[in-house]
N, C-alpha and C. Protein backbone atom coordinates (compact mmCIF):
# COMPACT_ATOMS: atom_id res chain seq x y z
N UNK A 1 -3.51 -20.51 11.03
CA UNK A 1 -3.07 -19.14 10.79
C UNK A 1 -4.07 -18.18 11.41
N UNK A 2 -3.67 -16.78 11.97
CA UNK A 2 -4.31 -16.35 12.40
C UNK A 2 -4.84 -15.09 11.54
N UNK A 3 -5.77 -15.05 12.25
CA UNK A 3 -6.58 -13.57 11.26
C UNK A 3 -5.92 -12.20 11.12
N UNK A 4 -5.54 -11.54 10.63
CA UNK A 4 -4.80 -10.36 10.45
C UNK A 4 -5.07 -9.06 9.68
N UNK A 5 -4.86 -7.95 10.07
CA UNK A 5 -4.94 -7.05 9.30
C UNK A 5 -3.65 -6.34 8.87
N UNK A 6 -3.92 -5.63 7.85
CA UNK A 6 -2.75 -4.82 7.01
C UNK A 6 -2.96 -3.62 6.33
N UNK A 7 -1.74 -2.63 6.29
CA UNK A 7 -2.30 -1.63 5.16
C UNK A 7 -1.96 -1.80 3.87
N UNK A 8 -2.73 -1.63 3.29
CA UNK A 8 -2.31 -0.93 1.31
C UNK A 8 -2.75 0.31 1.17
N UNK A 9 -1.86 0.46 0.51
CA UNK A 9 -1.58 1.89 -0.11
C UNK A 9 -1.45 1.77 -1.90
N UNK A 10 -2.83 2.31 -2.23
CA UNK A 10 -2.47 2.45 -3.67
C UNK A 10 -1.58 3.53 -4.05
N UNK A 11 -0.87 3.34 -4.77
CA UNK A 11 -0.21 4.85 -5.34
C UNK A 11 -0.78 6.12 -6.38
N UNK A 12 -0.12 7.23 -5.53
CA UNK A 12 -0.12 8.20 -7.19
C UNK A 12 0.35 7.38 -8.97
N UNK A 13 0.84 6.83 -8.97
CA UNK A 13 1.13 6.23 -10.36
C UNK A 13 0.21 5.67 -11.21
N UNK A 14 -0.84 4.84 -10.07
CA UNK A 14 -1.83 3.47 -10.08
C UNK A 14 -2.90 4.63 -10.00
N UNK A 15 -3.22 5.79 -9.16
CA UNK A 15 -4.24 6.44 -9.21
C UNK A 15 -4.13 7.09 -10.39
N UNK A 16 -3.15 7.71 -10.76
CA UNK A 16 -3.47 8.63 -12.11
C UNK A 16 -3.41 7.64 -13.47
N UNK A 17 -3.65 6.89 -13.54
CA UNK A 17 -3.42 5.64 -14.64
C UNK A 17 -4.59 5.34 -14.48
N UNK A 18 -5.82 5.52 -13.20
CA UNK A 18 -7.25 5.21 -13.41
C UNK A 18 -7.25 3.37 -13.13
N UNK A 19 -6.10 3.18 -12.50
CA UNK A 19 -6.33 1.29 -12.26
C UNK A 19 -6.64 0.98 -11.12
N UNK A 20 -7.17 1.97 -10.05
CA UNK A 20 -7.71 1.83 -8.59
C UNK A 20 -8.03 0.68 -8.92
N UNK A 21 -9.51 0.76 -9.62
CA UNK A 21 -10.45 -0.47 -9.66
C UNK A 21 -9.92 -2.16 -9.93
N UNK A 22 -9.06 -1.98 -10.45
CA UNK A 22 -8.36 -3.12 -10.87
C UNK A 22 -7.85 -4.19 -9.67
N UNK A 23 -6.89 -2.82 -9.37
CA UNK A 23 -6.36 -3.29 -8.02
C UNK A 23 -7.21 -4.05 -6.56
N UNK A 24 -8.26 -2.60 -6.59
CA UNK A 24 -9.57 -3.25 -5.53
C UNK A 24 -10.37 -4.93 -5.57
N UNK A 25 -10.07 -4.85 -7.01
CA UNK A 25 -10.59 -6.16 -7.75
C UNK A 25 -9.99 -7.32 -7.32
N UNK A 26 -8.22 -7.19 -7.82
CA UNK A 26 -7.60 -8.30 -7.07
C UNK A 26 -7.47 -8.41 -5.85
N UNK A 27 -7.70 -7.20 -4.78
CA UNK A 27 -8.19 -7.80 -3.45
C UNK A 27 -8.71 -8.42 -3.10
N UNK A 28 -9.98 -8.21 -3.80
CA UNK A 28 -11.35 -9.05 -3.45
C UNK A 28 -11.31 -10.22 -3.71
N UNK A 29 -10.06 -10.76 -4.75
CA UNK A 29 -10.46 -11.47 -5.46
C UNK A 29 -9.82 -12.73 -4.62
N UNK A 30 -8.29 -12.13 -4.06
CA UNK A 30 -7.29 -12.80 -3.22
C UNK A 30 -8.21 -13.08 -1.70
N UNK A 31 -9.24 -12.66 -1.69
CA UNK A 31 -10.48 -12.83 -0.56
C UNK A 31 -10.41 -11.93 0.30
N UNK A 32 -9.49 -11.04 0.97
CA UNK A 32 -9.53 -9.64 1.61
C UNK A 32 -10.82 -9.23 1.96
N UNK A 33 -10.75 -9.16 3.25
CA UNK A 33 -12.22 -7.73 3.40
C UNK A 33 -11.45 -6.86 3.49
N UNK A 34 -12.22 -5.65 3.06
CA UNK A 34 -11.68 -4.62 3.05
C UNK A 34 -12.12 -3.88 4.12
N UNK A 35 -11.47 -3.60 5.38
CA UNK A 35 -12.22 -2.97 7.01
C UNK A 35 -12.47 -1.41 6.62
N UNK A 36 -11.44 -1.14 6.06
CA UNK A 36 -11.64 0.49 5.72
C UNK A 36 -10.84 0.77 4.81
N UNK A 37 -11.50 2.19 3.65
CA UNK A 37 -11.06 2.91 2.92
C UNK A 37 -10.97 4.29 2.92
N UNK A 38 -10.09 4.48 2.12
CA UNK A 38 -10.84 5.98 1.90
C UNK A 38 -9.41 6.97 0.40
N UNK A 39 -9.63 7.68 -0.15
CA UNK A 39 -8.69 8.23 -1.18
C UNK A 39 -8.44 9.74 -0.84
N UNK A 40 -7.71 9.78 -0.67
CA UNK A 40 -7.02 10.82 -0.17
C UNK A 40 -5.69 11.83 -0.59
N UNK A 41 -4.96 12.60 -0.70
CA UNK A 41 -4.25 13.47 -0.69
C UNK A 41 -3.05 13.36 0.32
N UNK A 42 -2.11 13.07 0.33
CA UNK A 42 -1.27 13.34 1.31
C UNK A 42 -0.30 14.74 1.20
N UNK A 43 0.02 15.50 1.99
CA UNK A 43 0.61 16.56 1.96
C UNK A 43 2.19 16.08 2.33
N UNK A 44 3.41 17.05 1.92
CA UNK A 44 4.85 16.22 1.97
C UNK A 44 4.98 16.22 3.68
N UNK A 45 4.23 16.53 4.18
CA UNK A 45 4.70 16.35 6.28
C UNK A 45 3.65 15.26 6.37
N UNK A 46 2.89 15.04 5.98
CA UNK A 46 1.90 13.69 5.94
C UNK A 46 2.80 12.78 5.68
N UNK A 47 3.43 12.68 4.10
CA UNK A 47 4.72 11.90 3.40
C UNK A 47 5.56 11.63 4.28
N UNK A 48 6.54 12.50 5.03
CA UNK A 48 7.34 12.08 5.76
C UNK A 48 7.07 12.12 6.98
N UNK A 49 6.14 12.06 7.61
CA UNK A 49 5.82 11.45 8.55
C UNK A 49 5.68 9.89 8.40
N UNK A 50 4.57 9.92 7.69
CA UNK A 50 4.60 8.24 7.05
C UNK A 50 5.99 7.22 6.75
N UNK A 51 6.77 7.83 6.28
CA UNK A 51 8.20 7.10 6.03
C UNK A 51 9.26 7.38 6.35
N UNK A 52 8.87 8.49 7.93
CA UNK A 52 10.06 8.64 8.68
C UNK A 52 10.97 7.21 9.38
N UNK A 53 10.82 6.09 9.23
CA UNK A 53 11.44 5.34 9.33
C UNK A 53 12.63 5.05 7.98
N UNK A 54 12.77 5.84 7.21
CA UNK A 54 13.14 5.58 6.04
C UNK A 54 13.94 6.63 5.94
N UNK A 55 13.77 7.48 6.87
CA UNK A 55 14.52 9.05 7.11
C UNK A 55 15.94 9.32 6.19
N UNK A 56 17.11 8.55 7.27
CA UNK A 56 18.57 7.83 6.70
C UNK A 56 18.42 7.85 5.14
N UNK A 57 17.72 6.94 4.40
CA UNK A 57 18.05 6.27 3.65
C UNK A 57 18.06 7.15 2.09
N UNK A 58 18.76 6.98 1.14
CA UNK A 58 19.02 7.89 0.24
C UNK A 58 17.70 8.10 -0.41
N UNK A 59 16.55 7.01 -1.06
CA UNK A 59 15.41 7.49 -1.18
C UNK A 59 13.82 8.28 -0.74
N UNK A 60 14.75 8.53 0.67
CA UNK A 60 13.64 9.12 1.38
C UNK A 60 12.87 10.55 0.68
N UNK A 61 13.67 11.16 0.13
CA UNK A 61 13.79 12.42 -0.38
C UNK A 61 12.51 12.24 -1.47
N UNK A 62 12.82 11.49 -2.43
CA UNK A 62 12.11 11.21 -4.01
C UNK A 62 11.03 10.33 -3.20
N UNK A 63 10.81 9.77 -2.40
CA UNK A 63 9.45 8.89 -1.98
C UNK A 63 8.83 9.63 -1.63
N UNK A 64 9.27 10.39 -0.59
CA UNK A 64 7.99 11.45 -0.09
C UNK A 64 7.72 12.23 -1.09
N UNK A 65 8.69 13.02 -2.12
CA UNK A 65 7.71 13.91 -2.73
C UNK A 65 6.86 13.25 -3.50
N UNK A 66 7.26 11.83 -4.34
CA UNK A 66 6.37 10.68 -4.96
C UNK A 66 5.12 10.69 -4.47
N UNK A 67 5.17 10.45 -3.30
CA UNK A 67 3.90 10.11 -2.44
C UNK A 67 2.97 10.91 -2.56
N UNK A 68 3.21 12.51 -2.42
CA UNK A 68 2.24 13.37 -2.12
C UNK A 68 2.28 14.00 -3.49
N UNK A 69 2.63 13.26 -4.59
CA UNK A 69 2.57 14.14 -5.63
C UNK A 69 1.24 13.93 -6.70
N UNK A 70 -0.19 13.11 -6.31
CA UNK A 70 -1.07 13.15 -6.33
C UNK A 70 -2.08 11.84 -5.39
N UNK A 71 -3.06 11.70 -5.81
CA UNK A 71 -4.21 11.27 -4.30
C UNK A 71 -3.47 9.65 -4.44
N UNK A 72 -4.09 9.12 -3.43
CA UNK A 72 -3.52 7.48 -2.98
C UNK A 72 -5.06 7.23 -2.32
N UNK A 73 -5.16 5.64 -2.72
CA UNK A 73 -6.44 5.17 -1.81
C UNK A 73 -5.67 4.06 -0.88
N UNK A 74 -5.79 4.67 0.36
CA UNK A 74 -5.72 3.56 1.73
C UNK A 74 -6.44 2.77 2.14
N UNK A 75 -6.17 1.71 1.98
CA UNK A 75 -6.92 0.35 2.50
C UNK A 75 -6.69 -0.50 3.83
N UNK A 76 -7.50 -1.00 4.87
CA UNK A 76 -7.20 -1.66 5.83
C UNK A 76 -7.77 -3.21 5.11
N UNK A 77 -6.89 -4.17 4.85
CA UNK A 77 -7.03 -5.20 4.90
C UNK A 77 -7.32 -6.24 5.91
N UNK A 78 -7.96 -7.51 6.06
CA UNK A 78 -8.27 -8.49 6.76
C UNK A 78 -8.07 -9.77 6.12
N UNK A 79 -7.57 -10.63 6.75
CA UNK A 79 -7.70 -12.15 6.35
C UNK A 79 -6.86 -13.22 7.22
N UNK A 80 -6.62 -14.22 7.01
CA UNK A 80 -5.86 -14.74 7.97
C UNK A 80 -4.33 -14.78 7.03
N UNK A 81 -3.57 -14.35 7.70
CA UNK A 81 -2.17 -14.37 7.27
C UNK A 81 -2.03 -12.85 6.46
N UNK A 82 -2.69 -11.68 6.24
CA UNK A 82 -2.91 -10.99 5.71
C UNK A 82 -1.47 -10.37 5.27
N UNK A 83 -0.58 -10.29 6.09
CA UNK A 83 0.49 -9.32 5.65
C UNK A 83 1.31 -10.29 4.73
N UNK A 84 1.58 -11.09 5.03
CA UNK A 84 2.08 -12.32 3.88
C UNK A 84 1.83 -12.27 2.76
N UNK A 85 0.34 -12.82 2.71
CA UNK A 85 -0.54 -12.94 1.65
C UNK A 85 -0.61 -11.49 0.67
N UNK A 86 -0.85 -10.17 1.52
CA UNK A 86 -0.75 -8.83 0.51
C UNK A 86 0.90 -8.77 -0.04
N UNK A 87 2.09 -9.11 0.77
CA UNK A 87 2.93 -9.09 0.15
C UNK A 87 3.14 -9.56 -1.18
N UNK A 88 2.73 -10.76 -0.73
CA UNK A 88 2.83 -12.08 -2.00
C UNK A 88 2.72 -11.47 -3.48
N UNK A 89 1.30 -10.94 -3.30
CA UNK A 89 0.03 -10.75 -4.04
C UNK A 89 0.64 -9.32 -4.90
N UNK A 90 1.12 -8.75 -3.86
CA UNK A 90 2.10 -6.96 -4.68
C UNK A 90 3.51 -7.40 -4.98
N UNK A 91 4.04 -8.59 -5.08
CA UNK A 91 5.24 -8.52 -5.39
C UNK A 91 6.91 -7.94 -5.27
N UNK A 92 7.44 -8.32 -5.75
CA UNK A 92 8.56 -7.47 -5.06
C UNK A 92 9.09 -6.13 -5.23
N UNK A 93 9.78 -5.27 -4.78
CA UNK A 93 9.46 -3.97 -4.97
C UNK A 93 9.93 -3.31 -5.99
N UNK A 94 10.57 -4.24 -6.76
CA UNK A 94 11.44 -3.82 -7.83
C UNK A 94 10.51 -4.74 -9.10
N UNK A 95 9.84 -3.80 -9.71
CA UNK A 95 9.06 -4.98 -10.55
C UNK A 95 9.45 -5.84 -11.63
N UNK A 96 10.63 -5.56 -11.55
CA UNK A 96 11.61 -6.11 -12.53
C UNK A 96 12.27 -7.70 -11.98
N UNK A 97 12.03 -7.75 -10.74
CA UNK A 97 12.15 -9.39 -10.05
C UNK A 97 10.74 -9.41 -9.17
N UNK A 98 9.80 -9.02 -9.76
CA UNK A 98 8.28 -9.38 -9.52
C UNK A 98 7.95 -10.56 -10.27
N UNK A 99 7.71 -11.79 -9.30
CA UNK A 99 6.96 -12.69 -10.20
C UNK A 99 6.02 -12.39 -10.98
N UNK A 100 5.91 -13.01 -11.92
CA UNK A 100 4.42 -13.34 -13.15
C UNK A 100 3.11 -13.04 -12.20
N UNK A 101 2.16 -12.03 -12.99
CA UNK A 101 0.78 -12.30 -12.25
C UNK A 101 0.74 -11.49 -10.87
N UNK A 102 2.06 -10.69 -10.45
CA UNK A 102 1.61 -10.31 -9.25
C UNK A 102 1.16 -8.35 -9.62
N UNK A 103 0.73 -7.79 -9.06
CA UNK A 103 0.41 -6.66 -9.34
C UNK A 103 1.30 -5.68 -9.62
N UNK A 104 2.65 -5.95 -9.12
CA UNK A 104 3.89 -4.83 -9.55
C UNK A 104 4.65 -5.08 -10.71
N UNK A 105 4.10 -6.88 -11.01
CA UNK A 105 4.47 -7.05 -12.20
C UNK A 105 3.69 -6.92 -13.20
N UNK A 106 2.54 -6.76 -13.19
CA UNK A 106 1.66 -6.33 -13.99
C UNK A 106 1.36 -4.81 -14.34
N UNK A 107 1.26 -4.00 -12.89
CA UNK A 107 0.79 -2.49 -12.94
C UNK A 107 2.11 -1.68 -12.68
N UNK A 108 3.35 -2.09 -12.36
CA UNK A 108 4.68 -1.08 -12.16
C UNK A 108 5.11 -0.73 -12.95
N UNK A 109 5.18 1.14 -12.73
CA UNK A 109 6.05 1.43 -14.11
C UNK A 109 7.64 1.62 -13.62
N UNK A 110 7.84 1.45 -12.20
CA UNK A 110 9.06 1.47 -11.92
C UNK A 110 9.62 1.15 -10.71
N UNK A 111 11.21 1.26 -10.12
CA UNK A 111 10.67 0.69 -8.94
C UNK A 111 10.48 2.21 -7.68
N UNK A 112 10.50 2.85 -8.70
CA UNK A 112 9.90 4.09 -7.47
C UNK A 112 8.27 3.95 -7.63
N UNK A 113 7.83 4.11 -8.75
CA UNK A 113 6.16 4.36 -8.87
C UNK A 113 5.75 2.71 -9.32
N UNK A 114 5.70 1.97 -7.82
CA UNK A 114 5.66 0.40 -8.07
C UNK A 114 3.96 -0.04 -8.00
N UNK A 115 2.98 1.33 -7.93
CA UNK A 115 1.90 1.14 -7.70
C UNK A 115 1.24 0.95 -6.25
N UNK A 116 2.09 -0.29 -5.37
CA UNK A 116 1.03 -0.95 -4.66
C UNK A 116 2.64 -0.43 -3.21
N UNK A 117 1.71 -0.29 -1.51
CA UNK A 117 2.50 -0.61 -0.81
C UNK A 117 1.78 -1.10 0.25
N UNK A 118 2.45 -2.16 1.17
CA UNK A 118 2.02 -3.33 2.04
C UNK A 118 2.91 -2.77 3.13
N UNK A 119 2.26 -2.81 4.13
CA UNK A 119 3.25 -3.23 5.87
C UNK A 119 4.20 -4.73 5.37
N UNK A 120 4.52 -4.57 6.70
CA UNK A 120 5.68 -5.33 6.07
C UNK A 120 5.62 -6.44 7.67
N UNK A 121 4.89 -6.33 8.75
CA UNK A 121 5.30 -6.93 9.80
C UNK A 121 4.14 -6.35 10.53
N UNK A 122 3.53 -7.71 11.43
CA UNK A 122 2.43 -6.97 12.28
C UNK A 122 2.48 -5.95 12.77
N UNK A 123 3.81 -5.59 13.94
CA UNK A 123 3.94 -4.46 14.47
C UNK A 123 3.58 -2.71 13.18
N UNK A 124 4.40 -3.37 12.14
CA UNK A 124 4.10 -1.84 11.28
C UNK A 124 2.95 -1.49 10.85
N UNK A 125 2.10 -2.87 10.63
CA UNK A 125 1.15 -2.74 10.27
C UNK A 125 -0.55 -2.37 10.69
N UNK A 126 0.09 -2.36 12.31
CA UNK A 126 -0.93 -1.56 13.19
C UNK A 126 -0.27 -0.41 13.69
N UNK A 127 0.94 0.31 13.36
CA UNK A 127 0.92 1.38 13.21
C UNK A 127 0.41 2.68 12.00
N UNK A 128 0.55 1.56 10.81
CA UNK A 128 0.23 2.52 9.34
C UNK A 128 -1.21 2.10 9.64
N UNK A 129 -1.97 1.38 9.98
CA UNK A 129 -3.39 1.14 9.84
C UNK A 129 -3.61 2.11 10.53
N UNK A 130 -3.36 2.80 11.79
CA UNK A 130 -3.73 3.67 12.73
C UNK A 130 -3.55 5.66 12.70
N UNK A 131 -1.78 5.27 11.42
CA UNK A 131 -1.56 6.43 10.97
C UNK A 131 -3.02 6.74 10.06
N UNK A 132 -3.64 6.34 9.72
CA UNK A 132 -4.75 6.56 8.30
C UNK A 132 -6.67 6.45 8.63
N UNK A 133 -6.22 5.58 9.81
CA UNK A 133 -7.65 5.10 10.57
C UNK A 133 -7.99 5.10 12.02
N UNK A 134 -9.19 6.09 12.29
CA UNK A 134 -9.92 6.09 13.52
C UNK A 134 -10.42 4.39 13.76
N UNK A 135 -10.73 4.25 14.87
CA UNK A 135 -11.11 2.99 15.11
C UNK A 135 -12.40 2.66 15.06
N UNK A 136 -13.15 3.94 14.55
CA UNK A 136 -14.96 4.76 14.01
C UNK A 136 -14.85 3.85 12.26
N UNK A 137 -13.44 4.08 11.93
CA UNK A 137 -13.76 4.00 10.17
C UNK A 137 -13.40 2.78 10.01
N UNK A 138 -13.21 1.54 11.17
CA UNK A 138 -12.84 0.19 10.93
C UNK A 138 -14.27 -0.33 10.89
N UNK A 139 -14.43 -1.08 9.59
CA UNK A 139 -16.02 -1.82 9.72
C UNK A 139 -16.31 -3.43 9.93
């Protein structure tokens, strides 16, 4: 398997609930380096920029304002198989068919404010790493 990177995105839900740390925890724990961070603010043209691929779709509306409706910590992940493995690890997006033990089944209060979000495919995932990160703040 090859080495890979990915983004996470903690949420407003997970940030104002004070479970950053938690979360950072089971990164570390799933073995992740973490290349870069940082907690931040997104503004709603930040928001939909970010999930203009999602434009169409009837939740686009309630995600973006979700998103920017308080701070999120962005993470660049590393490991081999990374986008897999963070999937795995955040569960499915509906935490209600989230396996046991995974973080959306543990930290989701819904399936809009599911806590945790992952790329989904190499290609996306060196685009959201790039939407969030200079190639200065990769360590």
């Amino acid at each position: 398997m090859a080495v890979q990177k990915t983004l996470a995105i903690i949420k407003p839900d997970a940030t104002a609930r004070n479970i950053t740390g938690k979360i950072i925890s089971r990164i570390e724990e799933e073995e992740f380096t973490i290349k870069a961070m940082k907690r931040l603010h997104l503004t709603l043209a930040d928001a939909q920029r970010f999930y203009a691929v999602h434009k169409e779709r009837p939740f686009y509306k309630d995600l973006t304002a979700f998103m920017c409706s308080g701070p999120v910590v962005v993470l660049c992940l590393e490991r081999e198989d990374a986008i897999a493995k963070w999937r795995e690890v955040m569960g499915a997006t509906n935490p209600a068919n989230a396996a046991e033990g995974t973080l959306r089944k543990l930290h989701a209060v819904d399936l809009e404010k599911n806590s945790v979000h992952g790329s989904d495919a190499p290609e996306t995932a060196a685009v959201e790493t790039a939407f969030f990160f200079s190639g200065l703040e990769m360590a």
